[in-house]
Protein backbone atom coordinates (compact mmCIF):
# COMPACT_ATOMS: atom_id res chain seq x y z
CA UNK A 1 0.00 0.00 0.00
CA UNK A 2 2.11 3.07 -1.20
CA UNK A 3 -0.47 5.90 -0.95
CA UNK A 4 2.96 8.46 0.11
CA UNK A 5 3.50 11.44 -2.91
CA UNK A 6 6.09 14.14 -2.08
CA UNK A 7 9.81 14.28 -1.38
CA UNK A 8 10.35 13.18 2.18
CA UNK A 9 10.50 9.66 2.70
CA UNK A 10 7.33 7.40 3.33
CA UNK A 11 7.70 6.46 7.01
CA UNK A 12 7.34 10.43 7.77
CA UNK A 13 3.74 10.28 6.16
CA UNK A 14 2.93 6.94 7.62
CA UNK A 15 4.01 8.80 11.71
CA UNK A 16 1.90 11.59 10.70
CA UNK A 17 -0.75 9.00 9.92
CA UNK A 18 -0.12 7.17 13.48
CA UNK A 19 -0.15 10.93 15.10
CA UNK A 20 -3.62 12.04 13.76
CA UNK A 21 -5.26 9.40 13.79
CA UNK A 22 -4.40 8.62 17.74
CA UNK A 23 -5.20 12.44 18.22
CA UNK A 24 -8.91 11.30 17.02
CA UNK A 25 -9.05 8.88 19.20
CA UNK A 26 -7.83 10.27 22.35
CA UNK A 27 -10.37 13.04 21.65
CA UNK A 28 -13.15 10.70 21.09
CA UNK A 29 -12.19 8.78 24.38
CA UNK A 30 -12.24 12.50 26.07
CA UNK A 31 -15.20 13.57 24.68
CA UNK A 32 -17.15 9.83 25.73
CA UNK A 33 -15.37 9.94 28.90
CA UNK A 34 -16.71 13.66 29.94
CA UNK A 35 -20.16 12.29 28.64
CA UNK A 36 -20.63 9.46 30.89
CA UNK A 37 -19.09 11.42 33.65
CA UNK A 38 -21.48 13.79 33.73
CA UNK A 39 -24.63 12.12 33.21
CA UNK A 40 -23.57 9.88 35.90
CA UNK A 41 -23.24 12.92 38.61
CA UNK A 42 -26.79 14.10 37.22
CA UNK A 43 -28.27 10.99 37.64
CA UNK A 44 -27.59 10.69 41.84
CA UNK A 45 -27.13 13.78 43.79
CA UNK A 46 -26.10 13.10 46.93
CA UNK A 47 -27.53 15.47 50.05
């Protein structure tokens, strides 16, 4: 699979691959995380 065009070398495109698409998942692990969280502390006040 050799989808790399430009001058630098292809294991630079495939990191850059790795990097953004673990940035998208971190953020959608955030993003479910802070979802759950909340609806949880909704869902029982405690007095």
């Amino acid at each position: 699979m050799r989808l790399t065009v430009g001058p630098l070398p292809p294991a630079v495109y495939w990191r850059r691959r790795a990097v953004v698409l673990g940035a998208g998942f971190l953020f959608l692990v955030v993003v479910l995380y802070s979802c759950t969280v909340s609806s949880d502390k909704t869902a029982s006040p405690e007095r």
